[in-house]
N, C-alpha and C. Protein backbone atom coordinates (compact mmCIF):
# COMPACT_ATOMS: atom_id res chain seq x y z
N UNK A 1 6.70 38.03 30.73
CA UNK A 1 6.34 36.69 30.28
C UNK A 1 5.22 36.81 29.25
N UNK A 2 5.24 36.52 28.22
CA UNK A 2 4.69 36.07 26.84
C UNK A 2 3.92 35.01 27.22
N UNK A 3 2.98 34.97 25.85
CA UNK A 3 2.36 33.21 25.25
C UNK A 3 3.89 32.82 24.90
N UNK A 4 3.67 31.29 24.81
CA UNK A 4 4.23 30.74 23.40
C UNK A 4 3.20 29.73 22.68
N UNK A 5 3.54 30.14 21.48
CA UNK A 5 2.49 29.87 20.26
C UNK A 5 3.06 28.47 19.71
N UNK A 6 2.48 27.66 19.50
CA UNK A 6 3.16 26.59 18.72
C UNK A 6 2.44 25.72 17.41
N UNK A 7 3.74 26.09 16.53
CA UNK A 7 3.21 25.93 15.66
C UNK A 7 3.46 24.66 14.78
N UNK A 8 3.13 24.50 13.48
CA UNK A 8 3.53 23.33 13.29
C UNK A 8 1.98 22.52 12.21
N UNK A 9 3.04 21.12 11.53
CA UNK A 9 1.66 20.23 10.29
C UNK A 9 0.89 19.54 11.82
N UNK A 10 -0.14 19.55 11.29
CA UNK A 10 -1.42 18.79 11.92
C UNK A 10 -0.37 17.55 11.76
N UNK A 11 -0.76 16.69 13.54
CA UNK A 11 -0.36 15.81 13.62
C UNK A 11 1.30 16.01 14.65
N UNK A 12 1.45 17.32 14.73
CA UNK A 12 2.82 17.13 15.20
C UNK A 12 2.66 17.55 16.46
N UNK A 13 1.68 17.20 17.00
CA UNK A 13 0.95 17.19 18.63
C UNK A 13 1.34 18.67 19.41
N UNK A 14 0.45 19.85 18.72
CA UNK A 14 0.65 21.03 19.37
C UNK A 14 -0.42 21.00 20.32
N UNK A 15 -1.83 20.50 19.93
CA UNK A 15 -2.74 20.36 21.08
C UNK A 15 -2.18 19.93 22.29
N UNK A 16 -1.94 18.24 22.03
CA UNK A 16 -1.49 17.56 23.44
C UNK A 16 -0.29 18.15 24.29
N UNK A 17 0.90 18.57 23.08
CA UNK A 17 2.01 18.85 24.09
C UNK A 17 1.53 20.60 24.99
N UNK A 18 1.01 21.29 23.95
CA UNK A 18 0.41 22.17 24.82
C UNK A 18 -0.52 22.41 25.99
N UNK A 19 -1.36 21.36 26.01
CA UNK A 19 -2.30 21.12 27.14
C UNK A 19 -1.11 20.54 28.31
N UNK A 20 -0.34 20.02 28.37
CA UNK A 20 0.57 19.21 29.28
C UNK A 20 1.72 20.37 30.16
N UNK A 21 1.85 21.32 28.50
CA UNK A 21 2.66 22.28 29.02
C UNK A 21 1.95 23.80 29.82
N UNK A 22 0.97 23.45 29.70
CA UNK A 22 0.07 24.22 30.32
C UNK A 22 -0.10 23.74 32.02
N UNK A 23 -0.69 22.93 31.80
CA UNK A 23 -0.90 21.84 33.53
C UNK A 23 -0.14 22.16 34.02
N UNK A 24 1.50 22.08 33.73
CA UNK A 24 2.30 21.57 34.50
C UNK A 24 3.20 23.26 35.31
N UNK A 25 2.92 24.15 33.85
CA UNK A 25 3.38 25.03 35.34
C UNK A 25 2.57 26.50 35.14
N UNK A 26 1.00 25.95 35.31
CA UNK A 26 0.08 26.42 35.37
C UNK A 26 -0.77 27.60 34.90
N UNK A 27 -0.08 27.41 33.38
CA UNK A 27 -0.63 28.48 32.82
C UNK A 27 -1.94 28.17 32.26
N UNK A 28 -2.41 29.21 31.19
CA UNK A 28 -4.00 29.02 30.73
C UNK A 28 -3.19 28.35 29.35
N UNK A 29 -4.41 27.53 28.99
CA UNK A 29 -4.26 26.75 27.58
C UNK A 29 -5.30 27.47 26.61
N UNK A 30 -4.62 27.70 25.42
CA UNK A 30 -5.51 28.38 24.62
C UNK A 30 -5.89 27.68 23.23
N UNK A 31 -6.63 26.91 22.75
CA UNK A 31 -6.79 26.12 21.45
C UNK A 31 -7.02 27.11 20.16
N UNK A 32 -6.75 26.95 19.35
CA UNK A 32 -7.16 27.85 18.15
C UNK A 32 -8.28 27.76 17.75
N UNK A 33 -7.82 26.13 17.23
CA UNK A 33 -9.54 25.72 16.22
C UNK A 33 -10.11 25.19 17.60
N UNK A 34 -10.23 25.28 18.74
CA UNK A 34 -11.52 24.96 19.90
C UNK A 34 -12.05 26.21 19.98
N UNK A 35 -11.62 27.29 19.36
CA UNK A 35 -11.69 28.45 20.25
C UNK A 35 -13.02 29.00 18.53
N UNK A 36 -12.30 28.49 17.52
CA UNK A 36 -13.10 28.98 16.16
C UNK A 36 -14.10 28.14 16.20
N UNK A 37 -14.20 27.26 16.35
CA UNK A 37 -15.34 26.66 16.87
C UNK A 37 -16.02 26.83 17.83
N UNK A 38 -15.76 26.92 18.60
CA UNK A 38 -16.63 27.90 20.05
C UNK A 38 -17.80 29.00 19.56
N UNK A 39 -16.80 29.83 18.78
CA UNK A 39 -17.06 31.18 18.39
C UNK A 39 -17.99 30.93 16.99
N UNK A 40 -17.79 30.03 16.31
CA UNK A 40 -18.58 30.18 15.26
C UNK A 40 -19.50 28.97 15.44
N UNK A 41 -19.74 28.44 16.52
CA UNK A 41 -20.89 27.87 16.84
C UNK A 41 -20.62 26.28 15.85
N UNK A 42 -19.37 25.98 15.12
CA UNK A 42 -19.74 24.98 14.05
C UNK A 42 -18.24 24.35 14.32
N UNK A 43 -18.09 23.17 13.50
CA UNK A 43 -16.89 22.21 13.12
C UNK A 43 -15.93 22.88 12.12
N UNK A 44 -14.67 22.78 12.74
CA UNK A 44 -13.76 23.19 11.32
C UNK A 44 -14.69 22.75 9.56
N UNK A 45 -14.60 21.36 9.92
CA UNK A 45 -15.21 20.74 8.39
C UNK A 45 -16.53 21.84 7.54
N UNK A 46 -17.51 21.33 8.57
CA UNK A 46 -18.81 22.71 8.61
C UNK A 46 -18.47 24.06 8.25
N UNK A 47 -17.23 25.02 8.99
CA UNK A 47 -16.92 26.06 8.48
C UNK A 47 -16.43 26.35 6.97
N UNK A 48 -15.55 25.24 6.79
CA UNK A 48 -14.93 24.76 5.38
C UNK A 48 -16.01 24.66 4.25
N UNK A 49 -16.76 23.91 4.47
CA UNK A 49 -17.62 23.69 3.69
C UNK A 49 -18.63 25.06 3.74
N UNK A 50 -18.88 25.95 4.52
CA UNK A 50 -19.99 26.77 4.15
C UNK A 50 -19.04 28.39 3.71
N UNK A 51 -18.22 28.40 4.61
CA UNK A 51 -17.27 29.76 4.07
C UNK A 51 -15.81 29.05 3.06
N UNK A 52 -15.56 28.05 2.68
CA UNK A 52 -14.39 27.90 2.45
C UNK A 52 -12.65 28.03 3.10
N UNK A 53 -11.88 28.08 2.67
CA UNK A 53 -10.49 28.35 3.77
C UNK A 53 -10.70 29.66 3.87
N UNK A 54 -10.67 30.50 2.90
CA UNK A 54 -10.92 31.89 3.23
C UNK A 54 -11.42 32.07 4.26
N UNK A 55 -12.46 32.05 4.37
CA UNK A 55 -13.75 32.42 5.70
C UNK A 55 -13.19 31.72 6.99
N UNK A 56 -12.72 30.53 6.87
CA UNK A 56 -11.77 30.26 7.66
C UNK A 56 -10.49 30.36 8.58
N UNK A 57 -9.84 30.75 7.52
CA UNK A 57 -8.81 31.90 7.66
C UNK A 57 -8.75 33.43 8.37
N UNK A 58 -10.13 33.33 7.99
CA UNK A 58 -10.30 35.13 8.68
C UNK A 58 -10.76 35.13 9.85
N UNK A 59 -11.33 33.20 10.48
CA UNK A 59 -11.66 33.22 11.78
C UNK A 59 -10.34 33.17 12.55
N UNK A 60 -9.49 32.47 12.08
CA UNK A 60 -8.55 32.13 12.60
C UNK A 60 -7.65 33.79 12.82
N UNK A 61 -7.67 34.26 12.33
CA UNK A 61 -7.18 35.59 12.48
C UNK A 61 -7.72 36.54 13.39
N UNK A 62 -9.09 36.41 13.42
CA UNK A 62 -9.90 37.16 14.72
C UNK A 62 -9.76 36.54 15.99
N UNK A 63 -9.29 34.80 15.92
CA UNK A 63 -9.00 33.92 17.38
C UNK A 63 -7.48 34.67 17.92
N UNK A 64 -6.89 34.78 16.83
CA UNK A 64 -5.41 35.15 17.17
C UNK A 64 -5.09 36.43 17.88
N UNK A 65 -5.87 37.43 17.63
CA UNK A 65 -6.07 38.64 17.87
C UNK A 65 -6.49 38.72 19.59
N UNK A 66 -7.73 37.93 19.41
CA UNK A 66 -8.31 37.50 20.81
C UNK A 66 -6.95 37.03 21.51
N UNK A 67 -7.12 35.91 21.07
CA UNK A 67 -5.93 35.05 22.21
C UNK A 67 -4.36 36.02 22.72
N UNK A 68 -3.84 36.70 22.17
CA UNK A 68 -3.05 37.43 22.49
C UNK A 68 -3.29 38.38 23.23
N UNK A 69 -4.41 38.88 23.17
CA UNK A 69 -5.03 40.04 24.12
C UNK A 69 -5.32 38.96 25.67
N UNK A 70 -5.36 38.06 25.94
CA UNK A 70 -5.70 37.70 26.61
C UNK A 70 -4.33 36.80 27.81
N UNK A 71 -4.43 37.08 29.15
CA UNK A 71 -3.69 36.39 30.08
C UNK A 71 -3.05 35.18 29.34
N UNK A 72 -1.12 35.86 28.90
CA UNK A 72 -0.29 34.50 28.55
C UNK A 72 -0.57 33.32 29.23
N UNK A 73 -0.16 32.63 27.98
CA UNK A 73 -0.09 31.15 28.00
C UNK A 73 0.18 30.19 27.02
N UNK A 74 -0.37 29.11 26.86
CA UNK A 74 0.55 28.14 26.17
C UNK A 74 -0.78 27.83 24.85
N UNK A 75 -0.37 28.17 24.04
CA UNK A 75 -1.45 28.31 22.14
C UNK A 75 -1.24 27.66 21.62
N UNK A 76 -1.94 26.45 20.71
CA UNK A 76 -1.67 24.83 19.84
C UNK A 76 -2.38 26.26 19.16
N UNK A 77 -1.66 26.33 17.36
CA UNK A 77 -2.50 26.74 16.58
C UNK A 77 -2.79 25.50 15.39
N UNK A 78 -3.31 26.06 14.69
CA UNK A 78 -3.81 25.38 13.17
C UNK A 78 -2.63 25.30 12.42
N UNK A 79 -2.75 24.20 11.85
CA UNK A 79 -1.50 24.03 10.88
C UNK A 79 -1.02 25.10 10.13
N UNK A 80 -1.95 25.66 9.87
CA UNK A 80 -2.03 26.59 8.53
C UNK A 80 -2.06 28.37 9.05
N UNK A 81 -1.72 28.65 10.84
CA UNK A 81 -1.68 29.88 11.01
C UNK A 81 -0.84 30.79 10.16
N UNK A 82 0.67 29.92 9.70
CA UNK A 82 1.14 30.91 9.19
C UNK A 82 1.14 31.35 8.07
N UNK A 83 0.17 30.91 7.51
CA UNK A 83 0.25 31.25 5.90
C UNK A 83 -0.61 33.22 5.56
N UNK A 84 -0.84 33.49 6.95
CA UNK A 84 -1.40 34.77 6.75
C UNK A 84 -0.34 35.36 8.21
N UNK A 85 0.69 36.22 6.96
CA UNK A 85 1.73 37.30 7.85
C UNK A 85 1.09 38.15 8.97
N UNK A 86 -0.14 38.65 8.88
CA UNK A 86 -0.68 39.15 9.97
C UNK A 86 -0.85 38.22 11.48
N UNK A 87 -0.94 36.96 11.52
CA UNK A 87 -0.80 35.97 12.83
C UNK A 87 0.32 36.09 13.41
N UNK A 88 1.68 36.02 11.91
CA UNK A 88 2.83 35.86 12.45
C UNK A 88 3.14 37.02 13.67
N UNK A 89 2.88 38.17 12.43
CA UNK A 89 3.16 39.53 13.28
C UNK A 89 2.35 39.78 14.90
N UNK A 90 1.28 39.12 15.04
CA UNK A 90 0.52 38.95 16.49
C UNK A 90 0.96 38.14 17.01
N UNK A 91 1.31 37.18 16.63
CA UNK A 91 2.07 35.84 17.53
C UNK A 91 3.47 36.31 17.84
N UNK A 92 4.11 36.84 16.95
CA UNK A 92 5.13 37.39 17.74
C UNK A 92 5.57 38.59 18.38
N UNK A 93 4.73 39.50 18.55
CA UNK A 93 4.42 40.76 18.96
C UNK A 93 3.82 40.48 20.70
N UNK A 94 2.91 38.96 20.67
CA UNK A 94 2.51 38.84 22.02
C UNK A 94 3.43 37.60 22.42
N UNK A 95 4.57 36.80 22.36
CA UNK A 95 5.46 35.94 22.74
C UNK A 95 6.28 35.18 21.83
N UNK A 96 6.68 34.03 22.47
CA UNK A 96 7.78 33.27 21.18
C UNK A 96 6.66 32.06 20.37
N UNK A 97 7.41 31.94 19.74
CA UNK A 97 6.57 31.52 18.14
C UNK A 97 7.60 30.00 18.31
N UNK A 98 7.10 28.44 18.84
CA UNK A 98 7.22 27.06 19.08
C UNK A 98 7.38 26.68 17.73
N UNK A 99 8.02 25.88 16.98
CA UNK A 99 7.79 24.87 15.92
C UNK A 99 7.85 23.82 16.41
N UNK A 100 7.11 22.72 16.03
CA UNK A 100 6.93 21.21 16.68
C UNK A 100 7.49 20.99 15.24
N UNK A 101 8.42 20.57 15.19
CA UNK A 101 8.80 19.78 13.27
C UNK A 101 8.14 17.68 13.92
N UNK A 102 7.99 17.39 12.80
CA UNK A 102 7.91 16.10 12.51
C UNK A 102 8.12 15.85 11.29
N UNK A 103 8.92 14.98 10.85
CA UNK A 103 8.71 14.19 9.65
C UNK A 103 7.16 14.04 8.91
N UNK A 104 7.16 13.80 7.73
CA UNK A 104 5.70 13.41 7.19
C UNK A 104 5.33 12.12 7.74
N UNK A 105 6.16 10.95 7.73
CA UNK A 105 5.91 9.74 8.06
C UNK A 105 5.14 9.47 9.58
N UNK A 106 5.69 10.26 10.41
CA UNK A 106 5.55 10.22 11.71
C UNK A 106 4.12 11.36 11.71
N UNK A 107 3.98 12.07 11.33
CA UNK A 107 2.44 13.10 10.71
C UNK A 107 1.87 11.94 10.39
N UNK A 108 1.43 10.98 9.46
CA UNK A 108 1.03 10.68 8.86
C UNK A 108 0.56 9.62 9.96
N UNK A 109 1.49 8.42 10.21
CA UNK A 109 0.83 7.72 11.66
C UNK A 109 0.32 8.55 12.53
N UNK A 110 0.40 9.49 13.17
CA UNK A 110 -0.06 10.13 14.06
C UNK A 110 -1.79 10.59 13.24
N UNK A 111 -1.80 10.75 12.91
CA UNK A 111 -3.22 11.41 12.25
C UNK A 111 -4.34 10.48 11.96
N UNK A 112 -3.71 8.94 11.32
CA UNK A 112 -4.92 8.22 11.04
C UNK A 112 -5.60 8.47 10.44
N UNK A 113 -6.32 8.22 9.64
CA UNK A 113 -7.56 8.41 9.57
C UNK A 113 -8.28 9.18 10.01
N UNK A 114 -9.55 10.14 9.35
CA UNK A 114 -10.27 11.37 10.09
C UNK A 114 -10.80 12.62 8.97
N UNK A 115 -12.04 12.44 9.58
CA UNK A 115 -12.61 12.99 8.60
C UNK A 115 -12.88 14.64 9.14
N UNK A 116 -12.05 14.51 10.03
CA UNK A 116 -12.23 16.42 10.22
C UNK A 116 -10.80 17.18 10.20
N UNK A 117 -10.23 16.84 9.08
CA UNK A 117 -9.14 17.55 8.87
C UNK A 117 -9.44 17.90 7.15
N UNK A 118 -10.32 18.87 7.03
CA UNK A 118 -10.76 19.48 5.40
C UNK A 118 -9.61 19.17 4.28
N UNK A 119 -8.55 19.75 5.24
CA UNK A 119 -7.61 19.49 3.83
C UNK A 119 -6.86 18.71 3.10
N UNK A 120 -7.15 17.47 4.12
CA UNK A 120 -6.82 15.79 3.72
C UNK A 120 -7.83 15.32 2.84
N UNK A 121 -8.83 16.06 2.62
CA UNK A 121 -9.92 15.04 1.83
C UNK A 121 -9.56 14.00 1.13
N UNK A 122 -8.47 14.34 -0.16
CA UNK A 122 -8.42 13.79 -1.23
C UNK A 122 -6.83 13.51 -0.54
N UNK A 123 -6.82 11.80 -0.72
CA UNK A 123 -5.50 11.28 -0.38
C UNK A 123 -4.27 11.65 0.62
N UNK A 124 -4.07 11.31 2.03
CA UNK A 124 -4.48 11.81 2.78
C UNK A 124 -2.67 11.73 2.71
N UNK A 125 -1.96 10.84 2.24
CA UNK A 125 -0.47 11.02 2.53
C UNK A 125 0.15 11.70 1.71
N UNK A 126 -0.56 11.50 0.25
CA UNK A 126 -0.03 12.68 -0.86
C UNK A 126 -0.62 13.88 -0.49
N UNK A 127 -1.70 14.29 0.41
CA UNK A 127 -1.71 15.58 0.75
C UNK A 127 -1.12 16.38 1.61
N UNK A 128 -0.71 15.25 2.62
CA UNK A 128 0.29 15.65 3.90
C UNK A 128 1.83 16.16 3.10
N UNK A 129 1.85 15.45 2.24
CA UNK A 129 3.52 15.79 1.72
C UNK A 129 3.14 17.04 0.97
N UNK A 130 2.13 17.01 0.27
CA UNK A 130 2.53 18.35 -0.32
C UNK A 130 1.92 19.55 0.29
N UNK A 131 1.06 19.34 1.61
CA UNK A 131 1.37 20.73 2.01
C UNK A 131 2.34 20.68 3.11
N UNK A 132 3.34 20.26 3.49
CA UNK A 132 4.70 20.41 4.31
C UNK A 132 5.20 20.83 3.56
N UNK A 133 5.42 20.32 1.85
CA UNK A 133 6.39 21.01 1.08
C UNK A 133 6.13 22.57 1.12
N UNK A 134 5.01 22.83 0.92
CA UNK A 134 4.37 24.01 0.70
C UNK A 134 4.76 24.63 1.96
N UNK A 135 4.38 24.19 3.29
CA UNK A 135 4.65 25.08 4.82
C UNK A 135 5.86 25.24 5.16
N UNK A 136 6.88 24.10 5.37
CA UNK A 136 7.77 24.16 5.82
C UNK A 136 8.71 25.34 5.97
N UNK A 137 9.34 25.85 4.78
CA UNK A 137 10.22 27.62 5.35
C UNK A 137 9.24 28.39 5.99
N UNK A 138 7.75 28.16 5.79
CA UNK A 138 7.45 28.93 6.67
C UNK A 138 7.34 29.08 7.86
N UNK A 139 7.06 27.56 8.18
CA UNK A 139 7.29 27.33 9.34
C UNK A 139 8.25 27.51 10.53
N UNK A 140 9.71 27.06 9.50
CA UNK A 140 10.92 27.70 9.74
C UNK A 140 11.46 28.84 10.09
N UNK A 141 10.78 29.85 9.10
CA UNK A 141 10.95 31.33 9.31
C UNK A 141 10.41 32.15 9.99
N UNK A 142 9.35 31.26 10.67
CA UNK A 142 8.31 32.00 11.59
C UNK A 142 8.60 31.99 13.44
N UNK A 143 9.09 30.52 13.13
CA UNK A 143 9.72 30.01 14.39
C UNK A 143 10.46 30.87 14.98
N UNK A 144 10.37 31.31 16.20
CA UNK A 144 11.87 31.82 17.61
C UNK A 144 12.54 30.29 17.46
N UNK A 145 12.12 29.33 18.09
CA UNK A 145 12.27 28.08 18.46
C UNK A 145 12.26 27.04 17.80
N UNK A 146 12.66 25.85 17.48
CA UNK A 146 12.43 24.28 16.55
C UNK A 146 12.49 23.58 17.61
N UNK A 147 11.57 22.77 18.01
CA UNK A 147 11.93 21.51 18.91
C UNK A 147 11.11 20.30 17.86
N UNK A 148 12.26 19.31 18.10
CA UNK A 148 12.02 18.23 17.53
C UNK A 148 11.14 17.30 18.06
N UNK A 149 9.53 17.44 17.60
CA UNK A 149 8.55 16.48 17.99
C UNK A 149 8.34 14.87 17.69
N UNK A 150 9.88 14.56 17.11
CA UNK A 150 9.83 13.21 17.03
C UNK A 150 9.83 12.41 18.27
N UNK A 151 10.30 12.82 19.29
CA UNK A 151 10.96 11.96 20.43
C UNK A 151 9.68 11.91 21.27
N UNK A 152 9.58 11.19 22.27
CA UNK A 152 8.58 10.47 22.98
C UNK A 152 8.08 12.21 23.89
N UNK A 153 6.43 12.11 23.96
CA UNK A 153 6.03 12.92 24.52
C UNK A 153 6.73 13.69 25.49
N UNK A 154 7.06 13.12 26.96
CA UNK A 154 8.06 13.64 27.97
C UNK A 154 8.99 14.41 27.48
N UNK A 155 9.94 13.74 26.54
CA UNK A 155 11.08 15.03 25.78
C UNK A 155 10.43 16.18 25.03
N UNK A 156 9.58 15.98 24.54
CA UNK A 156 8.48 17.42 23.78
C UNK A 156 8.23 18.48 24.52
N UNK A 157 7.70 17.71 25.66
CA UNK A 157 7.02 18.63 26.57
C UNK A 157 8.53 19.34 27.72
N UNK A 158 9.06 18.91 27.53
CA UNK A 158 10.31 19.15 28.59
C UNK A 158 11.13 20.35 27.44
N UNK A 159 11.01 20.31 26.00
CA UNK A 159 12.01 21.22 25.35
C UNK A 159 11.00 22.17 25.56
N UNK A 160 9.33 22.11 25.39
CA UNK A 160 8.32 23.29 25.08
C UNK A 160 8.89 23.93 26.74
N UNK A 161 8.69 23.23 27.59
CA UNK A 161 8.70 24.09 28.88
C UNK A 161 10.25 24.99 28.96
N UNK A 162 11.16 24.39 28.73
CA UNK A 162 12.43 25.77 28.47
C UNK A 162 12.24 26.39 27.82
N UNK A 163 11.80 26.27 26.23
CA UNK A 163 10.88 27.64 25.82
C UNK A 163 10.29 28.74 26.71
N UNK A 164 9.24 27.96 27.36
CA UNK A 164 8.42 28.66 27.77
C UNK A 164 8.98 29.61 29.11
N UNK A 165 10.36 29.23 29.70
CA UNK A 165 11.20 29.62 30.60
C UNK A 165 11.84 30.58 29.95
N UNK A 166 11.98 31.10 28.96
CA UNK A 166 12.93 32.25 28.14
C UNK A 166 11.77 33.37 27.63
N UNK A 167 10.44 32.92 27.65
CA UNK A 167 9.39 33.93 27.77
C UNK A 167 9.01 34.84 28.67
């Protein structure tokens, strides 16, 4: 038995459905950005602003490293884990690799407003679309799994847990 990692655009509820899928058949929950924040003592935004994505990026890569070394379980990462092939290759080296897909529209209600998501700064629905355009095959290609995070929480969490049954 593996993690499973889930991945996916901010907004397509890898935190929540992962904390639920955790509870329920009692594994450890592992946060990404709770965990880079932990560790670097500061706020995503705060990190952004003093190291940039880079510096960011390279936390997120030292969480990943961690978290895999550590007693499987159920991982919400950062939108943006996969844009550095080295996560992929740890995320799937230590279990199966979740995609939560959502539409932008349904991202976009879900998110609201919020000033701690760095990379929304500037216009927050034209930025959502164009970095999905930008993520998406990757997302795709990174994936074991696609479950469709449109449907009401209960069905989310019910496809993540058969996932998590083939781990």
């Amino acid at each position: 038995m593996g993690h499973v990692w889930l991945i996916g655009m901010m907004g397509s509820g890898k935190s929540t459905v992962g904390r639920l899928v955790a509870d329920r058949l009692g594994r450890p929950f592992y946060d990404t950005d709770e965990l880079i924040e932990q560790a670097g003592d500061a706020s995503i935004p705060e990190i952004f602003a003093e190291e940039g994505e880079s510096g960011f990026r390279e936390r997120e890569r030292w969480v990943v490293e961690d978290v895999a070394s550590r007693p499987p379980g159920i991982a919400a990462t950062g939108g943006g884990i996969i844009l550095d092939p080295a996560n992929i290759k740890t995320m799937r080296g230590s279990g199966t690799i979740v995609l939560l897909a959502a539409d932008v529209e349904m991202l976009n209600r879900r998110i609201g407003y919020s000033d701690d998501r760095p990379l929304l700064a500037a216009g927050k629905r034209e930025r959502l679309l164009a970095i999905a355009s930008e993520r998406t095959e990757r997302y795709r290609s990174s994936a074991d799994l696609i479950v469709d995070a449109t449907g009401s929480i209960d069905d989310v969490v019910a496809d993540v847990e058969a996932a998590c049954s083939e781990s």
